[in-house]
Every structure is written in C-alpha cells, then in structure tokens.
Protein backbone atom coordinates (compact mmCIF):
# COMPACT_ATOMS: atom_id res chain seq x y z
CA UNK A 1 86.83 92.22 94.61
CA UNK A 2 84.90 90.83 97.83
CA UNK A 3 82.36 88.35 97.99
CA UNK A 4 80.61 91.10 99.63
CA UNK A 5 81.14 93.35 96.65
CA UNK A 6 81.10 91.80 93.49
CA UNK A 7 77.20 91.73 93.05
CA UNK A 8 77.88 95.54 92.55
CA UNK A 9 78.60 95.96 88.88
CA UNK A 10 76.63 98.68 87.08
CA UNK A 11 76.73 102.39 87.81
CA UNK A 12 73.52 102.92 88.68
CA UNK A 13 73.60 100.16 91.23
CA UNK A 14 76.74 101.43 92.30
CA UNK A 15 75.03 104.68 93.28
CA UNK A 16 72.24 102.93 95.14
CA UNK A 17 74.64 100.82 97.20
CA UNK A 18 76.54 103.68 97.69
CA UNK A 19 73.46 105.50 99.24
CA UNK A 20 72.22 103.13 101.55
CA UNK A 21 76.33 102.51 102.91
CA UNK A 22 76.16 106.23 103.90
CA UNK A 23 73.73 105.42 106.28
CA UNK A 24 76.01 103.46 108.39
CA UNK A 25 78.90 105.83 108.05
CA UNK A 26 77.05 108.58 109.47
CA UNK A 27 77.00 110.32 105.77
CA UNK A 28 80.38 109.77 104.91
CA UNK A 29 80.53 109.45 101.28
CA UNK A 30 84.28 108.40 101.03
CA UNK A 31 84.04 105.65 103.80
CA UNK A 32 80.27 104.42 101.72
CA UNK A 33 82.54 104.24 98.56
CA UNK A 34 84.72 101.74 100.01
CA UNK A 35 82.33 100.06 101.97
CA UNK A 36 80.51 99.30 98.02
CA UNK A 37 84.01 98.59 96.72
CA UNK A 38 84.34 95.89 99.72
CA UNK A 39 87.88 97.69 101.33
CA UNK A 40 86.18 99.37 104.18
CA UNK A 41 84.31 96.51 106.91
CA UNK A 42 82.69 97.86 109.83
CA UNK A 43 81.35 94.77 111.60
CA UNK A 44 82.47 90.90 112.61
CA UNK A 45 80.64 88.41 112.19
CA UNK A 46 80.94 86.42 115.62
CA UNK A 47 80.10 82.50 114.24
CA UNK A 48 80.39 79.71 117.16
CA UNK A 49 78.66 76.42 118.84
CA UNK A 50 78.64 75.09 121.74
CA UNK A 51 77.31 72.60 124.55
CA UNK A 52 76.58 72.58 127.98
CA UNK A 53 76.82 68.51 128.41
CA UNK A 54 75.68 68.60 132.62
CA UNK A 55 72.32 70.39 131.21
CA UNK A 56 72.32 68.32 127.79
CA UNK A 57 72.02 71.54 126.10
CA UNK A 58 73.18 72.59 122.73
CA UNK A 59 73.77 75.32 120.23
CA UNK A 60 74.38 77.78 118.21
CA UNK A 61 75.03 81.25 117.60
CA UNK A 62 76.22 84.21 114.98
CA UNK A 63 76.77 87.84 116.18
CA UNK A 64 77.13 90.75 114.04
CA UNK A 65 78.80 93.28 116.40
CA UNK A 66 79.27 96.66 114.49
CA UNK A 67 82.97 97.60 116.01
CA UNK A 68 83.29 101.10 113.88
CA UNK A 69 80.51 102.60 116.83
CA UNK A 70 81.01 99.28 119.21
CA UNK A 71 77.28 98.26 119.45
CA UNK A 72 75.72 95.14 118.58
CA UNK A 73 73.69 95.12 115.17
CA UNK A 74 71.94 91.79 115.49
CA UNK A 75 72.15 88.43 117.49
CA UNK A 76 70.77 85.01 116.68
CA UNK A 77 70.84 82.10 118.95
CA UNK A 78 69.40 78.50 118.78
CA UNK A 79 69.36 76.28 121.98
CA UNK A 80 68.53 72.52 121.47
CA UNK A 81 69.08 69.13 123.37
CA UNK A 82 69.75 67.61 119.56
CA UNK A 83 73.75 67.85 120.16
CA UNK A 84 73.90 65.90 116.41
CA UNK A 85 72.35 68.68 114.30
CA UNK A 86 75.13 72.10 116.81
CA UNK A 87 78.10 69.19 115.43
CA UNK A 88 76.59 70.13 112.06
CA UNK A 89 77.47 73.58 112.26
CA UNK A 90 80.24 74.75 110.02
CA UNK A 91 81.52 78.17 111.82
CA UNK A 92 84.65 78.60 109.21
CA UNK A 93 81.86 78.89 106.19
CA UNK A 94 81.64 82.41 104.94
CA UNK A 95 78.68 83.84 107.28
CA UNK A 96 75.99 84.08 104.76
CA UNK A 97 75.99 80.34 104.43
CA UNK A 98 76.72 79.74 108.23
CA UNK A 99 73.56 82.01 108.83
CA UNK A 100 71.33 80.05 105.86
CA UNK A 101 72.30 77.39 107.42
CA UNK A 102 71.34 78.21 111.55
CA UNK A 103 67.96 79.68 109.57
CA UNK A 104 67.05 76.01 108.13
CA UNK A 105 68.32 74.49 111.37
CA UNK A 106 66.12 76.72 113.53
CA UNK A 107 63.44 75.63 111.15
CA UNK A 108 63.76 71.81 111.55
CA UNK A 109 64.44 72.18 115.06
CA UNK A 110 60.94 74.12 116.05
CA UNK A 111 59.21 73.88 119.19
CA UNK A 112 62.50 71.69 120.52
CA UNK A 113 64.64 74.62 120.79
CA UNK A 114 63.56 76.25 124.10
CA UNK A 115 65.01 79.05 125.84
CA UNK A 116 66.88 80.53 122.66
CA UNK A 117 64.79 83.83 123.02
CA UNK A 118 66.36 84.40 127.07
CA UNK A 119 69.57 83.47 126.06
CA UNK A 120 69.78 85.91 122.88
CA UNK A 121 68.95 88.51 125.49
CA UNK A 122 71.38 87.75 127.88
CA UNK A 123 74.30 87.29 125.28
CA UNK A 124 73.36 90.80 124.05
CA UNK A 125 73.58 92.57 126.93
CA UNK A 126 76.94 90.70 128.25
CA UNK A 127 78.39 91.94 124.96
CA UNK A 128 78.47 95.25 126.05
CA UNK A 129 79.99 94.65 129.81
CA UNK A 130 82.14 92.06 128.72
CA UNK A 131 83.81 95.30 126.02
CA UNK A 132 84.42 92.65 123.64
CA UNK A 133 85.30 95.40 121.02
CA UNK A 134 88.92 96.06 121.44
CA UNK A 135 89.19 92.09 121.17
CA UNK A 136 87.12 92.39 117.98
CA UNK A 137 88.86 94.83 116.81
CA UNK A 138 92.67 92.95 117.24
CA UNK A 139 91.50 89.95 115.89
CA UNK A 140 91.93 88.13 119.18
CA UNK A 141 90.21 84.88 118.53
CA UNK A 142 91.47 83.92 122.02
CA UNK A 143 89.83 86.27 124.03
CA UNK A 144 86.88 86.28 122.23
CA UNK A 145 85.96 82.64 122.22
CA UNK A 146 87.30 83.13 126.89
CA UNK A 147 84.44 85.87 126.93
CA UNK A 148 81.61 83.91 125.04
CA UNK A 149 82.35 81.01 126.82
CA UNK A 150 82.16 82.76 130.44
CA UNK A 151 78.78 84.34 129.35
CA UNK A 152 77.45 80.98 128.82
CA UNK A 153 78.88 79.60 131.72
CA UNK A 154 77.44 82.27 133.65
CA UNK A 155 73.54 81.86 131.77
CA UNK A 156 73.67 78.02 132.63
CA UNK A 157 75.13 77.96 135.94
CA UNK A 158 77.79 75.39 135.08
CA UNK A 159 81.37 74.62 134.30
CA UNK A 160 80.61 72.61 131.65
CA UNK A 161 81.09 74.12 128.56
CA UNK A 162 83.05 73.74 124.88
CA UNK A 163 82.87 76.22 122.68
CA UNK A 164 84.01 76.89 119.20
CA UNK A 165 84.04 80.50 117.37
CA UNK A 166 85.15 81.96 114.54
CA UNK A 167 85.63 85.68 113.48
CA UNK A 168 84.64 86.82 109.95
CA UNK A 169 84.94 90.87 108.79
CA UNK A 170 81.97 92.05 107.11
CA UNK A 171 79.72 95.48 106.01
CA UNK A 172 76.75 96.95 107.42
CA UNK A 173 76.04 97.00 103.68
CA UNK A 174 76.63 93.43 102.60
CA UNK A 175 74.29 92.72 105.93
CA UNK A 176 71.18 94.77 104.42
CA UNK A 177 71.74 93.66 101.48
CA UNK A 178 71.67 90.11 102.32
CA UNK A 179 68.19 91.18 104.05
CA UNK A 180 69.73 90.69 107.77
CA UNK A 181 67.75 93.16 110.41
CA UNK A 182 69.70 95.53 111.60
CA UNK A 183 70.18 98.13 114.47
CA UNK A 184 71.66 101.40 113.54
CA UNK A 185 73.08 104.07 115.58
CA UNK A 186 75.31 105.72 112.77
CA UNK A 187 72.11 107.08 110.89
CA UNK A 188 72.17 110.18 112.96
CA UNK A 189 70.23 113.39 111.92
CA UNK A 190 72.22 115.78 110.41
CA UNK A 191 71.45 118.68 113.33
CA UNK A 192 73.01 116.08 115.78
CA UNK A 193 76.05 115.16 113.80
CA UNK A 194 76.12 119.02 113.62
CA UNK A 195 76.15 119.43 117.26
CA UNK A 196 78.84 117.11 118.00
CA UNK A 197 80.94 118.60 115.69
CA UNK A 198 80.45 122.19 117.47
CA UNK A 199 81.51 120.30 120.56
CA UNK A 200 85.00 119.91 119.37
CA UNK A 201 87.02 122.95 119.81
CA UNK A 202 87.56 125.27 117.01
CA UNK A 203 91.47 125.58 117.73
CA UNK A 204 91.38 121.72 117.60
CA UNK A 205 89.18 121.26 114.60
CA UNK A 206 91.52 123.59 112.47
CA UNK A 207 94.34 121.58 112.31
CA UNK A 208 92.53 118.37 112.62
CA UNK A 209 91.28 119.58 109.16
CA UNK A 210 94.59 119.94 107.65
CA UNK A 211 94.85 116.11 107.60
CA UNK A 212 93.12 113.61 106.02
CA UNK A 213 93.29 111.30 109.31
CA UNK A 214 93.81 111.55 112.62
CA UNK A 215 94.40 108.97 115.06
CA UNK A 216 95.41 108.35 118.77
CA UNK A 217 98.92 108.23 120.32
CA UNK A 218 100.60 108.47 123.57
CA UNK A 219 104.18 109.60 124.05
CA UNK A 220 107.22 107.84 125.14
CA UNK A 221 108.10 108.89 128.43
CA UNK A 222 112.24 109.57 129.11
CA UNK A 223 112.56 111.25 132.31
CA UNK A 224 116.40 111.45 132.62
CA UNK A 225 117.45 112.45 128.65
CA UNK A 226 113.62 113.93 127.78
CA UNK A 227 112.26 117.20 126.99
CA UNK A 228 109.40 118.56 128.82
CA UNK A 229 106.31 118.93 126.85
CA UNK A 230 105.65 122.10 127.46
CA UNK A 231 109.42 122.86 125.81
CA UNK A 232 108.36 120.87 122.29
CA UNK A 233 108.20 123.38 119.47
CA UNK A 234 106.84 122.52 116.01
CA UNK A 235 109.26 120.79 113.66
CA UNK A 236 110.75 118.99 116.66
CA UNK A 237 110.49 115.00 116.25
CA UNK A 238 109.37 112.93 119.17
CA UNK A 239 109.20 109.17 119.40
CA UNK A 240 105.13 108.28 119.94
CA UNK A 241 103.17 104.89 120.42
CA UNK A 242 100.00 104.28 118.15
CA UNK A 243 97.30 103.30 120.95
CA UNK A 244 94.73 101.41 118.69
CA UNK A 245 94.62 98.63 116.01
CA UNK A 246 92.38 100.40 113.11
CA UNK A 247 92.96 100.35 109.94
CA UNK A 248 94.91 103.55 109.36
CA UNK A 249 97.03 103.16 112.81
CA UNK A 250 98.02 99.54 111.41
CA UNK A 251 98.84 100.52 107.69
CA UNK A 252 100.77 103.50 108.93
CA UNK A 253 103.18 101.16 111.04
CA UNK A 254 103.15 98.36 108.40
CA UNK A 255 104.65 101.28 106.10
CA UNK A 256 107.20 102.46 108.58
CA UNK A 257 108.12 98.52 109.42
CA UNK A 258 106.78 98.84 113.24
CA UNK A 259 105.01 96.01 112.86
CA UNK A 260 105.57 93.24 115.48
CA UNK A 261 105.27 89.03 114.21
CA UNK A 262 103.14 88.99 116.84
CA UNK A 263 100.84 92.00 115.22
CA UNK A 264 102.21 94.37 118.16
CA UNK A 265 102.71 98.29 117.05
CA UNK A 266 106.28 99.33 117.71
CA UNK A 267 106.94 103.26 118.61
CA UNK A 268 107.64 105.26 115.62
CA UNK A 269 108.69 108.98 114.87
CA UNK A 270 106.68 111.87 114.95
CA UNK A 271 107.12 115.32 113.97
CA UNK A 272 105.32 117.92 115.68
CA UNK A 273 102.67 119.83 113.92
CA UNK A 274 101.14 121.80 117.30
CA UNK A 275 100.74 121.79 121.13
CA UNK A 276 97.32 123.22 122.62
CA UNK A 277 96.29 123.42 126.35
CA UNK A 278 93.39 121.26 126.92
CA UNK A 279 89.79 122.41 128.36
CA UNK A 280 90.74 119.82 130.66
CA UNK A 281 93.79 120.45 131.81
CA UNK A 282 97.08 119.34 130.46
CA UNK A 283 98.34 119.79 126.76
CA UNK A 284 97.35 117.95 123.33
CA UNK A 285 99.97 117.76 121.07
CA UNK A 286 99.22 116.94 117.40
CA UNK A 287 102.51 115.50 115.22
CA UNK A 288 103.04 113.97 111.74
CA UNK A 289 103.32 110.45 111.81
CA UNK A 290 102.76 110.09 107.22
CA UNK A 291 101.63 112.26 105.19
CA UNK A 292 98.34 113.94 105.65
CA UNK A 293 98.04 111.75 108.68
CA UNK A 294 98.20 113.51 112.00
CA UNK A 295 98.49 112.05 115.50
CA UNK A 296 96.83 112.90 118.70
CA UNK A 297 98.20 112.74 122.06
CA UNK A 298 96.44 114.20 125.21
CA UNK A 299 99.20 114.12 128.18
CA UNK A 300 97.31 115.47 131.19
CA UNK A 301 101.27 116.24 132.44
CA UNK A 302 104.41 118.59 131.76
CA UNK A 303 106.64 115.25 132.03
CA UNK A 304 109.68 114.33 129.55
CA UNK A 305 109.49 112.63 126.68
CA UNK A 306 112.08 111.12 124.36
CA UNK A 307 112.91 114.07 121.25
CA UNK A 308 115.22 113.08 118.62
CA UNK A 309 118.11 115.32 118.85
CA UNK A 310 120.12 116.00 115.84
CA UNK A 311 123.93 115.88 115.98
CA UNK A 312 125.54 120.18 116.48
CA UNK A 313 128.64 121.19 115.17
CA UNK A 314 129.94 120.94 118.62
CA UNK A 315 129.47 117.29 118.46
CA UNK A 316 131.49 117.10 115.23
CA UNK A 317 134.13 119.21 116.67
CA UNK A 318 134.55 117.37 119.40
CA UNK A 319 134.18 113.89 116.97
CA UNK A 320 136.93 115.40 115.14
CA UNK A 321 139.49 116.58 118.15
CA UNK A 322 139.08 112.90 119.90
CA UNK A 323 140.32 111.59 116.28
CA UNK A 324 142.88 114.29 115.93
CA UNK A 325 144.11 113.08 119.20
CA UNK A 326 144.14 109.38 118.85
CA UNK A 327 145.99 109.83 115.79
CA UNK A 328 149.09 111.95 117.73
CA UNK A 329 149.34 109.09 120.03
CA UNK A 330 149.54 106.42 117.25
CA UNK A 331 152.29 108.60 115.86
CA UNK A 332 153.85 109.20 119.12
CA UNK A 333 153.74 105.63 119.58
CA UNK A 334 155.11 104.55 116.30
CA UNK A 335 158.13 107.49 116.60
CA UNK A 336 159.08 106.36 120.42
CA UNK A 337 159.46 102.59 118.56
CA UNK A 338 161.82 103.59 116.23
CA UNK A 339 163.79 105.72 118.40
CA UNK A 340 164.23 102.50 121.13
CA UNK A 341 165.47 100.28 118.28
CA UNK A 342 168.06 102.80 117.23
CA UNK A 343 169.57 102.99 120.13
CA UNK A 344 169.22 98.92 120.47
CA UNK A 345 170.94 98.13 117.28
C-alpha cells in the first residue's frame, strides 16, 4: 500500500475516497478504485531549487502537472535573495513534506520574497509551450530539469542559472486530500462527456468496446517484402510499434520482453482484429497486441508493412527436396571413393 493510500482503511471511507477520485477520472469508477487503492497516479509532482547568482536571486518551486489530461493542477513558487534557507530545500523528500516545508519557508521568508507571484505566472504558462508532458510522462528527469531551467533563464534574462529537480508520481486524490487547491478539467458534465463520445464513430466505437484497452501504434513499414494495407485481412499478424509510454503500452511490452535497458519499447506482434477507412482519409487498422487489449493504428497510406508469413507446404517440399538432394551427392560422393580405391589397390 502507498503512502498515498494507506490512510484509506474502512469501507465507508473507502466509498467516500472513491467518490471524490471519480471526479478526476471523468466518472470512471474502475480508474477511482485504483486511484483509492494507490496503483493508478495521474499527476507528478515537479520538486526543484534554484539560483540565479548575477541577480542574487533564489528559490524554490513544486509543480503538480496532471499528465492523464496534460494541464497544470497547481504551481507554487518562492523567490528570495536568502540563498541559505533555497540550500535548505530537500527536493528528494516525499512531496507532502517538501511542500510543508516551502509553506513554513514562505512563511519565515515574508515580505523578502518579491516577485514570486510574476514568476508563478510565467512558469505556468511556459509549461504548456514548453509540452513538458511527454517528458513527464517518460520519466525524463533530463529534459525536464533542460526545460525548467530555460524558462528561468528566459524570466531573468541571464545565463546564470543551477537548478535541481526531482520527479515524484502522485493522485489528484492524495492532492485534495492533503487539502492542496486544485484545477480540474476532468470533472466534465455528463452531457459533454456524452457528446464526445457521439463524436467517435459508431463503426469505431464497436470494436473499441470489445476490449478492455486500447492504445496507440504505428506500423512497421517493409516496402520490398511488405503487404499493402489495404491487402491485410483479419487473423493476419503484423509487426507494430507502441507510440506512447502509459501504463498499459509499458506493461504490455514488459510482458512480451520488448522492453529496452534503456526503457525504449521494442516492436512486437500484432494480430489483426479490423481495418476501417478513416473520415479522414486513409485506413485505421485495429490488431491484438494481449488479451482484451487492442491497438490502434491510423496510416493515412496504402504502403507495405512487415506481415508475418507462416511457412506453406511448398516451403517444406522444397526444404525436403534440397535435403533429398544433398544426401544423393554425399552418397555419390562416398560410392565414387570406394570405386577409385578399388581400382588403386
């Protein structure tokens, strides 16, 4: 059990918790369940510090950046000249103490931190044109701590800045809970949910509902030994790349060992479940990657991509005949031996 979780024991809390996770799953009752039982997170906590030491500025930040809908939920930024109390910070503390602890230092701080109010609202709306998500999403500390520290560049005008950040996966329910204002887009009505469901084709939406997920692909393109697209029939098995890093994509390679060191996806098999012409244009093709887990792949073109063909009984026939032959020679071979060291000897 989470430290985000284990303060929900009894049933009845259970049921509350439950309630209130719905709202940030857009009424999904399975996904609130897991978000209670702490195995569903839909937002990182971005923790970090930093300095500016040409403007003798100082401070620190936390982020929670919701990446299930890619918005930002709530920002918090101090700004200080007292460089001794940022040092303080402890970013790899889980982020309800890191955020006691920026609330206590904004506190003691008080009318010395100036310009934290500007600089919130500048880091929030960089967030979104910097599309930090996907790096969010991967994990990629890296990238992450690049971005934040170009955004500050940027705000002071200068080159010099360190800066330190952690990442920490969180709720939207351990967030209310904790009493942390939040913005939420998921809490839609249930006439607009309603509406964007209509929006999705019916001939899509009926075998989209024959899984339990469905996530993104792309196909592997073999021009020279491929088959064209428009040629795949159901029951035909196609070699596909997974396109995104959620949880479902990852655990589906993990289980079919397509799983980089480095955390990259490898391609995997597919077999395919349907082909549909697009509104668009082009085809989308939906195959079976698990069980109950479909994959969807909108390829705009007819071009040829690598099928898995399985071996004919020509193939074995002809396997067999190149053996058969081999074999006659050896014999040949051996017979022609004996016959030269007759005549030798």
């Amino acid at each position: 059990m989470s430290p985000d979780s284990a303060q929900y024991n009894s049933l009845g809390e259970q049921t509350r918790m439950v309630n209130i996770a719905a709202k940030y799953t857009g009424g999904d009752i399975d996904k609130a369940r897991q978000m209670v039982a702490g195995q569903y997170n839909d937002v990182v906590a971005i923790k970090g510090k930093f300095s500016v030491n040409s403007a003798q500025k100082y401070g620190i930040l936390i982020l929670f950046v919701n990446v299930a809908h890619r918005y930002l939920m709530n920002a918090n930024t101090l700004i200080t000249g007292n460089r001794a109390g940022t040092e303080k910070a402890r970013i790899f503390d889980h982020w309800k103490h890191y955020h006691a602890g920026f609330e206590e230092m904004a506190k003691r701080e008080g009318d010395q931190a100036s310009g934290s109010y500007e600089f919130t609202s500048h880091l929030a709306s960089s967030i979104d044109g910097y599309n930090v998500y996907p790096m969010l999403e991967s994990g990629d500390l890296d990238g992450v701590t690049s971005t934040i520290s170009e955004i500050i560049n940027k705000y002071f005008n200068s080159g010099d800045v360190e800066c330190q950040v952690e990442l920490e996966k969180t709720n939207s329910l351990a967030l209310e809970v904790d009493g942390i204002r939040l913005e939420n887009r998921a809490d839609q009505p249930a006439e607009q949910a309603a509406a964007e469901e209509s929006r999705i084709p019916a001939r899509f939406r009926e075998i989209e509902e024959q899984a339990d997920y469905v996530i993104e692909g792309k196909v592997i393109v073999s021009p020279v030994r491929g088959k064209s697209v428009q040629s795949l029939k159901p029951g035909e098995t196609i070699k596909v790349q997974l396109v995104n890093k959620d949880d479902i994509s990852l655990r589906v390679a993990e289980v079919l060992k397509a799983v980089t060191q480095e955390g990259d996806i490898l391609p995997i098999k597919a077999r395919m479940k349907a082909i549909l012409p697009a509104d668009e244009g082009g085809m989308v093709l939906y195959a079976y990657v698990a069980k109950n887990v479909l994959v969807k792949i909108i390829e705009e073109e007819n071009v040829k991509i690598e099928v898995e063909v399985p071996k004919t009984g020509s193939d074995e026939d002809e396997a067999r005949s190149s053996l058969s032959l081999y074999v006659a020679l050896l014999i040949g071979l051996v017979l022609f031996t004996v016959i030269v060291l007759s005549v030798i000897f």
